[in-house]
N, C-alpha and C. Protein backbone atom coordinates (compact mmCIF):
# COMPACT_ATOMS: atom_id res chain seq x y z
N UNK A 1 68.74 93.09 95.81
CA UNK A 1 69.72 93.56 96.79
C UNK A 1 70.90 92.61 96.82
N UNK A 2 72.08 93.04 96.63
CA UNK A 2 73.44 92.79 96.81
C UNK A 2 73.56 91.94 98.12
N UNK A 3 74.32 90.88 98.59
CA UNK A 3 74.64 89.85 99.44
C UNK A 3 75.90 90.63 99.92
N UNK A 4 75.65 90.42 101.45
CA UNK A 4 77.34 90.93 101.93
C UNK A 4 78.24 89.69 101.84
N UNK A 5 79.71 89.89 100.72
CA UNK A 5 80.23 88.78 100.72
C UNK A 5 81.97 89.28 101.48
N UNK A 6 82.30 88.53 101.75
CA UNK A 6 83.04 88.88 102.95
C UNK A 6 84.68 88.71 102.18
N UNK A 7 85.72 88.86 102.50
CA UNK A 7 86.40 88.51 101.76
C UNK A 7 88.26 89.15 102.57
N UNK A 8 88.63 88.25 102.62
CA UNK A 8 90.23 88.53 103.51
C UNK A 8 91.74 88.86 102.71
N UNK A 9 91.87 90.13 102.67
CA UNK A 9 93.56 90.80 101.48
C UNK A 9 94.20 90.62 102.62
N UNK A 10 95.51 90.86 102.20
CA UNK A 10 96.87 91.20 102.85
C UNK A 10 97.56 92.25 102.46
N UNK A 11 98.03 92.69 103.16
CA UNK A 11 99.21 93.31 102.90
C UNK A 11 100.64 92.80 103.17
N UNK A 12 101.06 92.50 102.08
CA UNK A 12 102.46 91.77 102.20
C UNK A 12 103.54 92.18 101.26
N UNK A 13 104.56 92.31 103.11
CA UNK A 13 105.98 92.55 103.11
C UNK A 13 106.88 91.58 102.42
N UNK A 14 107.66 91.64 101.39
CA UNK A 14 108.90 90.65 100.64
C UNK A 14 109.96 91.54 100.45
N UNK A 15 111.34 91.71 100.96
CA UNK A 15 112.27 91.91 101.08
C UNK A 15 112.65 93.71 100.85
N UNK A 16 111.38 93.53 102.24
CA UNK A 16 111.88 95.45 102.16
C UNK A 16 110.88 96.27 101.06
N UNK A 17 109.55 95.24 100.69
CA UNK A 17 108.96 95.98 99.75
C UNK A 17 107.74 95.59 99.69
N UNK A 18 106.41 95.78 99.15
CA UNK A 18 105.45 95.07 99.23
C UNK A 18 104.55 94.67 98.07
N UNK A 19 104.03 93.45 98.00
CA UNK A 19 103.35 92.75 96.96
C UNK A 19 101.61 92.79 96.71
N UNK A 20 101.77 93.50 95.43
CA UNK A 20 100.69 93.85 94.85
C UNK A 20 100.13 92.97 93.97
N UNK A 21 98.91 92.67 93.01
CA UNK A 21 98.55 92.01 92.23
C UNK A 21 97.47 92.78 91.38
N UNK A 22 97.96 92.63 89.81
CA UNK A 22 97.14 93.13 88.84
C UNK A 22 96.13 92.56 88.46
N UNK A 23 94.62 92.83 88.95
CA UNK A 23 93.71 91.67 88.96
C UNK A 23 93.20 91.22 86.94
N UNK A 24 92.94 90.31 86.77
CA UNK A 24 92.52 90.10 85.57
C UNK A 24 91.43 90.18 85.03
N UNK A 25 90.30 89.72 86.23
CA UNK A 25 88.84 89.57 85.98
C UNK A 25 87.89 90.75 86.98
N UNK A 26 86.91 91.29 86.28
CA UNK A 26 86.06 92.00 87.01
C UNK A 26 85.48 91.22 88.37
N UNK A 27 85.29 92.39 89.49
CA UNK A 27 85.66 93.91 89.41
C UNK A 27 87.16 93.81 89.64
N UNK A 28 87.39 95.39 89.38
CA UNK A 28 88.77 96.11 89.61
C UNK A 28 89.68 94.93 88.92
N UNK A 29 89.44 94.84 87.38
CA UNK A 29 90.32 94.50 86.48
C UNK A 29 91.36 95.40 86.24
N UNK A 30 92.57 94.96 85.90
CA UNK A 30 93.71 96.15 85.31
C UNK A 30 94.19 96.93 86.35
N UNK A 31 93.75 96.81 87.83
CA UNK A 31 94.26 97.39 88.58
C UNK A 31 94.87 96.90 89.33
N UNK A 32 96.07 97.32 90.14
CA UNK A 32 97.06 96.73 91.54
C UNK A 32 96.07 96.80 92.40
N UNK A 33 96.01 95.74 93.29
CA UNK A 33 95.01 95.32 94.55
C UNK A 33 96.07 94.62 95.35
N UNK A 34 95.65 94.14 96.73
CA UNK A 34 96.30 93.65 97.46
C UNK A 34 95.68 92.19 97.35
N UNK A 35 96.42 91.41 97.58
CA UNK A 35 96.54 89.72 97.09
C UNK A 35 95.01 89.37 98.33
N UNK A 36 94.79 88.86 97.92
CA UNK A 36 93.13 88.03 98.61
C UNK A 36 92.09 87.05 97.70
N UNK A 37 90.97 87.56 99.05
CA UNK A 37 89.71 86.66 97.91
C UNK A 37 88.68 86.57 98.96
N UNK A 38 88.09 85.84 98.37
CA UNK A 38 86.49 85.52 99.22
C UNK A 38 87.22 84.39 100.50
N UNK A 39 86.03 84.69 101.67
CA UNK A 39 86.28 83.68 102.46
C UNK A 39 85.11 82.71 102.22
N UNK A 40 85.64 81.43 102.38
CA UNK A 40 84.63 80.26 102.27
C UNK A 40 83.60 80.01 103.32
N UNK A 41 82.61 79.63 103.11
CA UNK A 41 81.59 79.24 104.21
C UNK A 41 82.10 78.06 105.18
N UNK A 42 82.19 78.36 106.47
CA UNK A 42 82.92 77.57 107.40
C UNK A 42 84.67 77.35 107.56
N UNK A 43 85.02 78.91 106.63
CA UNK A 43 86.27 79.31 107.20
C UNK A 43 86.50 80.48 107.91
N UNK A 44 87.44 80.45 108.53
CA UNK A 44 87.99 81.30 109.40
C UNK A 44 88.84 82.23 108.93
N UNK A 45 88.65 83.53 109.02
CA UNK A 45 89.07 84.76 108.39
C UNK A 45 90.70 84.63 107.83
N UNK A 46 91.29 84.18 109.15
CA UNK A 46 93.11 84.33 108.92
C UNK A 46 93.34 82.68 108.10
N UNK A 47 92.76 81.75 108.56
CA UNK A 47 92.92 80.89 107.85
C UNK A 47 92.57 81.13 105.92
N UNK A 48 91.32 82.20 105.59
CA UNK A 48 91.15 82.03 104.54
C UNK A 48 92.48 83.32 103.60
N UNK A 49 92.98 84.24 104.61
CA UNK A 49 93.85 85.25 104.33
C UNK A 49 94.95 84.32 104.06
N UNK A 50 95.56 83.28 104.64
CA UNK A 50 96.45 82.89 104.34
C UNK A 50 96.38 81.83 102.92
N UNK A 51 95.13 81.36 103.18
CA UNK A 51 95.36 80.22 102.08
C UNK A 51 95.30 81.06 100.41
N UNK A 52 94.54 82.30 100.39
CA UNK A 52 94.60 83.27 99.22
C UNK A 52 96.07 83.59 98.77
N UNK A 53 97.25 83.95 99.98
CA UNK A 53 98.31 84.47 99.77
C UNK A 53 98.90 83.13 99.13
N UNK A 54 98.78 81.86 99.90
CA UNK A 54 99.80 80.69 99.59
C UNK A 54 98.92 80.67 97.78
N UNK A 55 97.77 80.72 97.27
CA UNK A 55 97.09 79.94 96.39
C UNK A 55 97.60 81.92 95.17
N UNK A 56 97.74 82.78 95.09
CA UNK A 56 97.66 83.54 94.51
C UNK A 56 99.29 84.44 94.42
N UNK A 57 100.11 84.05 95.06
CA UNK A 57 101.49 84.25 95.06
C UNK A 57 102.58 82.86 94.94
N UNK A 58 102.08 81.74 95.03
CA UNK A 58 102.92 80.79 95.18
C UNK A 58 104.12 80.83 96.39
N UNK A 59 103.68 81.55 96.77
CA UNK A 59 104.59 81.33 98.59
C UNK A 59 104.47 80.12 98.54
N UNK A 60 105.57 79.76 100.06
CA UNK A 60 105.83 78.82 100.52
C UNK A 60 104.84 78.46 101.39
N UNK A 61 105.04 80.09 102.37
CA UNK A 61 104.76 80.06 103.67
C UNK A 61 104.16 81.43 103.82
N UNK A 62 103.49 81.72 104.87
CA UNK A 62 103.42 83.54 105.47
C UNK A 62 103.76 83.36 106.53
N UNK A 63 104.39 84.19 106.69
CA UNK A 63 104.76 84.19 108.45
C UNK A 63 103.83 85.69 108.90
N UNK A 64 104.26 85.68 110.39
CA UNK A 64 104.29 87.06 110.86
C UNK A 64 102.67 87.68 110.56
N UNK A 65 101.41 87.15 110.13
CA UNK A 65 100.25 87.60 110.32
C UNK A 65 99.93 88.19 111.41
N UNK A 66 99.02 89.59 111.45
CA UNK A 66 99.01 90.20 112.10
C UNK A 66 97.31 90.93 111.89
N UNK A 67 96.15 90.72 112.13
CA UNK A 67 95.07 91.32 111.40
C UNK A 67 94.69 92.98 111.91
N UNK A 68 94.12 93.74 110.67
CA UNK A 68 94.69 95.09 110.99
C UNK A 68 93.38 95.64 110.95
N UNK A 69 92.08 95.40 110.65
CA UNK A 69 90.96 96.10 110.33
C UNK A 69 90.32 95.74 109.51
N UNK A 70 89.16 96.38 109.81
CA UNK A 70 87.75 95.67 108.43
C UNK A 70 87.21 97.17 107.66
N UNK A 71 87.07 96.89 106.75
CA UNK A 71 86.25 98.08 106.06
C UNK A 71 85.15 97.58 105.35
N UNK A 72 83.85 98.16 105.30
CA UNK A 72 82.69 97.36 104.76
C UNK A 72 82.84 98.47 103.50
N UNK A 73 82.88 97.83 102.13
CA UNK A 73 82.70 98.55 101.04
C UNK A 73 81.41 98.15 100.48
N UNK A 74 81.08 99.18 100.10
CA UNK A 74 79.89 99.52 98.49
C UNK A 74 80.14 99.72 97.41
N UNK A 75 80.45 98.93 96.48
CA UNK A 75 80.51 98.80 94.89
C UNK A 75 79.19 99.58 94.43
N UNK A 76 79.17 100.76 93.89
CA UNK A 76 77.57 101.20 92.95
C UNK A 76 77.88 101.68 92.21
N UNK A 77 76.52 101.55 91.37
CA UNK A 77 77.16 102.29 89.91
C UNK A 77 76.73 103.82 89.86
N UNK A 78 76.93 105.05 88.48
CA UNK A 78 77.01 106.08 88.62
C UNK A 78 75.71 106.66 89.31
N UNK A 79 74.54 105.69 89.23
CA UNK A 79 73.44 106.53 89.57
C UNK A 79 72.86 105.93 91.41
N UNK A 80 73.79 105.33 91.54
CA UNK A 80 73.96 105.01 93.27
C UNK A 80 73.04 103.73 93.82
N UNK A 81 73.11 102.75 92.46
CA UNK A 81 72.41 101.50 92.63
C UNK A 81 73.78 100.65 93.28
N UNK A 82 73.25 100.24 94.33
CA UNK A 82 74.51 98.98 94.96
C UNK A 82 74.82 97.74 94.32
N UNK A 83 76.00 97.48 93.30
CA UNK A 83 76.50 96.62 92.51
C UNK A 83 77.02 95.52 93.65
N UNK A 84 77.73 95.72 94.27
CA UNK A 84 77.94 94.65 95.63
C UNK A 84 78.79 95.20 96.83
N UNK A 85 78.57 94.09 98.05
CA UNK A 85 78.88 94.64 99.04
C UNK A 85 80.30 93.38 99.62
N UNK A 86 81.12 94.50 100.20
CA UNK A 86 82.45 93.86 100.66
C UNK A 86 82.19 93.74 101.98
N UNK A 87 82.36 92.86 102.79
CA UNK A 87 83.04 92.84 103.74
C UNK A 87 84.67 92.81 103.77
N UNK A 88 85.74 93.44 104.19
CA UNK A 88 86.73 93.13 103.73
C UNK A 88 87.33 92.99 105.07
N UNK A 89 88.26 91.72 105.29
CA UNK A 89 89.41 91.87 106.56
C UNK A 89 90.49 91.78 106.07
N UNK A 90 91.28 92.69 106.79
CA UNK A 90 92.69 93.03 106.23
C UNK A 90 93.85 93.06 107.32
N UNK A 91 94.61 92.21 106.68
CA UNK A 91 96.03 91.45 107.90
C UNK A 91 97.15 92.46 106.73
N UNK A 92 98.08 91.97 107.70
CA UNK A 92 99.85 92.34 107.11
C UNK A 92 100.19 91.00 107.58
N UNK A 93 101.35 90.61 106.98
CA UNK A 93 102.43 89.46 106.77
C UNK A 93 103.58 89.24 106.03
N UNK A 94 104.53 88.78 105.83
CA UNK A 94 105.48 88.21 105.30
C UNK A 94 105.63 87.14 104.43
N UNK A 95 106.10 87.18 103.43
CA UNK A 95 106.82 86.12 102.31
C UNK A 95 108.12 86.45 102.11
N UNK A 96 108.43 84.98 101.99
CA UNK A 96 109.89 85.42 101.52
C UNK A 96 110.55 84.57 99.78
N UNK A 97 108.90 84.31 99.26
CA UNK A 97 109.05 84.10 97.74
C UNK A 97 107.62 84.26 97.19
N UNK A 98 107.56 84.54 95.76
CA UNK A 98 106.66 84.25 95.33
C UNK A 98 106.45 84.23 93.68
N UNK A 99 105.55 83.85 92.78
CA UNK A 99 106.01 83.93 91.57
C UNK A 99 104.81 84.88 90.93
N UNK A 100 105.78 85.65 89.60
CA UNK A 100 105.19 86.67 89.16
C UNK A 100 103.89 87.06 88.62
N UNK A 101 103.69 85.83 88.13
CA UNK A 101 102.52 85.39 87.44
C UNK A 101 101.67 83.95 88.31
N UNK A 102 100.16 84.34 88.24
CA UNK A 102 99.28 83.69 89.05
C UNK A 102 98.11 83.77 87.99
N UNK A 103 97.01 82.60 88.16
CA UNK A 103 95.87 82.89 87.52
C UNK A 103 95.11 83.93 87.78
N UNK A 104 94.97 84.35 88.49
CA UNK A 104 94.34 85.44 89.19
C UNK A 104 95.19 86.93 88.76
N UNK A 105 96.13 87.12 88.56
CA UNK A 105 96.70 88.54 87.84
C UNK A 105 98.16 88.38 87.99
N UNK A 106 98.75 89.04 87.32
CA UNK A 106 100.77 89.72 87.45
C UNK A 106 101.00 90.20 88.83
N UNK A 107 101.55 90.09 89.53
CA UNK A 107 102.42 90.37 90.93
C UNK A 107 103.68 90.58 90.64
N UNK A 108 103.97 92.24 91.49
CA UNK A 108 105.06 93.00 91.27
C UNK A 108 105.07 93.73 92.74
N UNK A 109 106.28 93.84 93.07
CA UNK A 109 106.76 94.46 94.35
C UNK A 109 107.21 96.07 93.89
N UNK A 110 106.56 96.82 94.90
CA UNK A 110 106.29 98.26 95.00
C UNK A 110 106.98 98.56 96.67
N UNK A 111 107.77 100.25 95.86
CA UNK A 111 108.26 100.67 97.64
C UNK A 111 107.47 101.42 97.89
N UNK A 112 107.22 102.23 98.94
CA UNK A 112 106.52 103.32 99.50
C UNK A 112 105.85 104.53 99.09
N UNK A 113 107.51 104.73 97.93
CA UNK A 113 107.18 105.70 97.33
C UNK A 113 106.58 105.56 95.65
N UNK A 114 107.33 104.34 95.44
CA UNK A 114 106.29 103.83 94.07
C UNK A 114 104.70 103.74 94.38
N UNK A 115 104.42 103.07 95.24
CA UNK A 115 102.97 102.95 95.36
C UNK A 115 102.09 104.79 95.46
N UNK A 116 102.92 105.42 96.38
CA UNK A 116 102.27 107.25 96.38
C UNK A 116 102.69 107.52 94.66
N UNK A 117 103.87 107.52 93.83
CA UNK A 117 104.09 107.74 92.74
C UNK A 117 102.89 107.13 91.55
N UNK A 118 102.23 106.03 91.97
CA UNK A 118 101.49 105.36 91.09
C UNK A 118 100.20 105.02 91.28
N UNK A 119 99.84 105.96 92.18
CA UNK A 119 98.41 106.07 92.78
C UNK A 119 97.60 105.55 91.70
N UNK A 120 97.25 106.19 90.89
CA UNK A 120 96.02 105.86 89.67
C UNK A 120 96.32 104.62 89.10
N UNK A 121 97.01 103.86 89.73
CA UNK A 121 97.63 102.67 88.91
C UNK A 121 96.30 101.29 89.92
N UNK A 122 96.11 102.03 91.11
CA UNK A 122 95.87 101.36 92.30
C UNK A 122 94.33 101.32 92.07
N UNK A 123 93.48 100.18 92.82
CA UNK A 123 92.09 100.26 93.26
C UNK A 123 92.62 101.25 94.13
N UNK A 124 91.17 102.26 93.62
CA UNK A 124 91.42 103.47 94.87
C UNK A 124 90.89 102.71 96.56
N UNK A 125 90.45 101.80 96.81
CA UNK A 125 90.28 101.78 98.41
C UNK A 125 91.30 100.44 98.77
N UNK A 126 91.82 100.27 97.79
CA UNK A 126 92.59 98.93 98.11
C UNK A 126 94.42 100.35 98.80
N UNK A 127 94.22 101.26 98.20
CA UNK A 127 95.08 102.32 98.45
C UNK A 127 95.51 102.74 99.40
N UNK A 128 93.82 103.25 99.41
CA UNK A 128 93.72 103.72 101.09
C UNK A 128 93.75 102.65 102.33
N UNK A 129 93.17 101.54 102.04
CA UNK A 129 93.71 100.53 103.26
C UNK A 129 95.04 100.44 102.95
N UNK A 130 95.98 100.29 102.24
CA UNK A 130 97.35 100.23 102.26
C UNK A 130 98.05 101.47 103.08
N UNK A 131 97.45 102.74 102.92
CA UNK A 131 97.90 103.78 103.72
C UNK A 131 97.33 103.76 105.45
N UNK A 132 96.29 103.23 105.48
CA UNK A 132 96.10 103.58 106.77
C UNK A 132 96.14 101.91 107.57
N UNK A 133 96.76 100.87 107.20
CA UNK A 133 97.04 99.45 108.03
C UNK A 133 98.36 99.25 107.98
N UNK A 134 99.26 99.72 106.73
CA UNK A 134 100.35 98.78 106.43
C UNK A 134 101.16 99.23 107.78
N UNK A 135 101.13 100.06 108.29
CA UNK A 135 101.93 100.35 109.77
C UNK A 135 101.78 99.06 110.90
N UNK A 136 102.64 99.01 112.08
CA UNK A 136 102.61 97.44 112.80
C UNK A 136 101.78 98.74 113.98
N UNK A 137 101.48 98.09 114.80
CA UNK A 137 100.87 98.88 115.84
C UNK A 137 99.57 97.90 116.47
N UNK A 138 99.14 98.93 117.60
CA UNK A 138 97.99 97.92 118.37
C UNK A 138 96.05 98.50 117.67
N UNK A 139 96.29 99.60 116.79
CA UNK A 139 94.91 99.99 116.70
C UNK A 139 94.78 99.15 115.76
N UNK A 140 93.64 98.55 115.36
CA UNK A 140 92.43 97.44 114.35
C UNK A 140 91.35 98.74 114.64
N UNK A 141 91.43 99.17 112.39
CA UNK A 141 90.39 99.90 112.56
C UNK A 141 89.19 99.33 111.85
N UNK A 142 88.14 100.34 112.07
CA UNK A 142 86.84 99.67 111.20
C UNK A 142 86.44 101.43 110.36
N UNK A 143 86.53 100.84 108.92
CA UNK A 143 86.40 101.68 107.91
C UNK A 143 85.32 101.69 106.99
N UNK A 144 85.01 102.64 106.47
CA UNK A 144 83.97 102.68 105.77
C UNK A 144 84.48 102.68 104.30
N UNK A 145 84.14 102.02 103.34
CA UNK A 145 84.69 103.01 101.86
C UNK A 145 83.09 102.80 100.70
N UNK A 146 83.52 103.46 99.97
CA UNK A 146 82.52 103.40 98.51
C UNK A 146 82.94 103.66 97.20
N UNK A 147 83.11 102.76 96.39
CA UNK A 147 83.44 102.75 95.19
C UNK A 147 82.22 103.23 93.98
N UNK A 148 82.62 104.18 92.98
CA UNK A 148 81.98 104.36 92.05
C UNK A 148 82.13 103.31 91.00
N UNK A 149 81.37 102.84 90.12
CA UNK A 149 81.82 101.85 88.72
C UNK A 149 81.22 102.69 87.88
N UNK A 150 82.01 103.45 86.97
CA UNK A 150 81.54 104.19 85.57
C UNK A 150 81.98 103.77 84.60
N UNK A 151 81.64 103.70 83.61
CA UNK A 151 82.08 102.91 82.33
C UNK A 151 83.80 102.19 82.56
N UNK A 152 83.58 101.59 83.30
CA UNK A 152 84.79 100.64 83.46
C UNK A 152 85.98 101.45 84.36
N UNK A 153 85.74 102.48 85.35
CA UNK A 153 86.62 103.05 85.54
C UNK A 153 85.87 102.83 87.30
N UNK A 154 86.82 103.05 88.11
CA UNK A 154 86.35 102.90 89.65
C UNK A 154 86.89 104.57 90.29
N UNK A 155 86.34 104.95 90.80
CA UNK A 155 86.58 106.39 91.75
C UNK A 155 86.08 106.23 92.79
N UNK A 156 86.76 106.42 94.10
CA UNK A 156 86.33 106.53 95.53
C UNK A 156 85.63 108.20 96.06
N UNK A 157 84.22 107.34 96.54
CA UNK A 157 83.35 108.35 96.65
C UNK A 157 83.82 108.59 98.47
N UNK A 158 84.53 107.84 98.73
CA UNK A 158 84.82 107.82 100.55
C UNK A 158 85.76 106.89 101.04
N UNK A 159 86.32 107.40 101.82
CA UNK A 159 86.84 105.79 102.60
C UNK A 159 87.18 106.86 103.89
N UNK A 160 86.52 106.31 105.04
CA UNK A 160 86.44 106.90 105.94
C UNK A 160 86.53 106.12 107.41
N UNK A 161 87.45 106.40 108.22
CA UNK A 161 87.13 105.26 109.55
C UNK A 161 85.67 105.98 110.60
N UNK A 162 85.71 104.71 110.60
CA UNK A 162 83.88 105.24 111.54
C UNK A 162 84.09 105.67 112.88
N UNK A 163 82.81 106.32 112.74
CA UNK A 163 83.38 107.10 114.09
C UNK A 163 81.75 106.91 114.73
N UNK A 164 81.69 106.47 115.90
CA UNK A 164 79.90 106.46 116.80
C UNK A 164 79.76 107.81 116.92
């Protein structure tokens, strides 16, 4: 059985547009994701959201953090064995630099409509949290999602906000 490992993205605003990252290493290689990573044992969620953005964009700084919701994902493969489990917390914030290239993947700024234009380009649930957080507002939701892994390809079997 798979370990719930927990792990803090962003969504981040740079000059009217927002910053994506092409991951390099499995999972969700070759795909645009939102900039993150694992949180460390005996860190604190926004503290570890920020130090991913400063360590994987070369920012300066983030300003303007704001945390927006959690979605617990399921990585499985085609025959519905659980490959691993996300905890994911997900903020919005601000940069106002960063450089293109990182060890961790290529970073490129996308508008609104590039990102709907280039859907299949995207982790499909890294997508859907981009559609349903990147807004400023007072709701923090809690989401469900599930990823398929088929011969190297990812398809979302769900991403759903929970409902009691």
């Amino acid at each position: 059985m798979s370990t719930i490992l927990p792990i803090a993205i962003t969504i981040l605003r740079h000059a009217g547009r927002y910053l994506f990252i092409r991951r390099r290493q499995p999972p969700y290689e070759d795909l645009w994701s939102m900039v993150g990573g694992k949180v460390r044992a005996g860190e604190h969620v926004v503290h570890a959201a920020i130090r991913e953005v400063l360590e994987e964009t070369g920012a300066k700084e983030v300003r303007n953090y704001v945390y927006r919701g959690i979605v617990s994902e399921r990585l499985v493969d085609s025959g519905g064995n659980l490959l691993r489990h996300f905890l994911i917390f997900v903020g919005c914030a601000d940069i106002d630099s960063f450089s293109p290239h990182s060890r961790e993947g290529e970073l490129a700024l996308f508008t609104d409509d590039e990102v709907v234009a280039k859907r299949e380009d995207f982790l499909p649930s890294d997508w859907w949290m981009f559609q349903t957080m990147r807004e400023a507002g007072d709701h923090c939701g809690l989401y469900e999602a599930e990823l398929v892994h088929t011969d190297g390809t990812y398809s979302l079997a769900y991403y759903r906000e929970y409902e009691p």
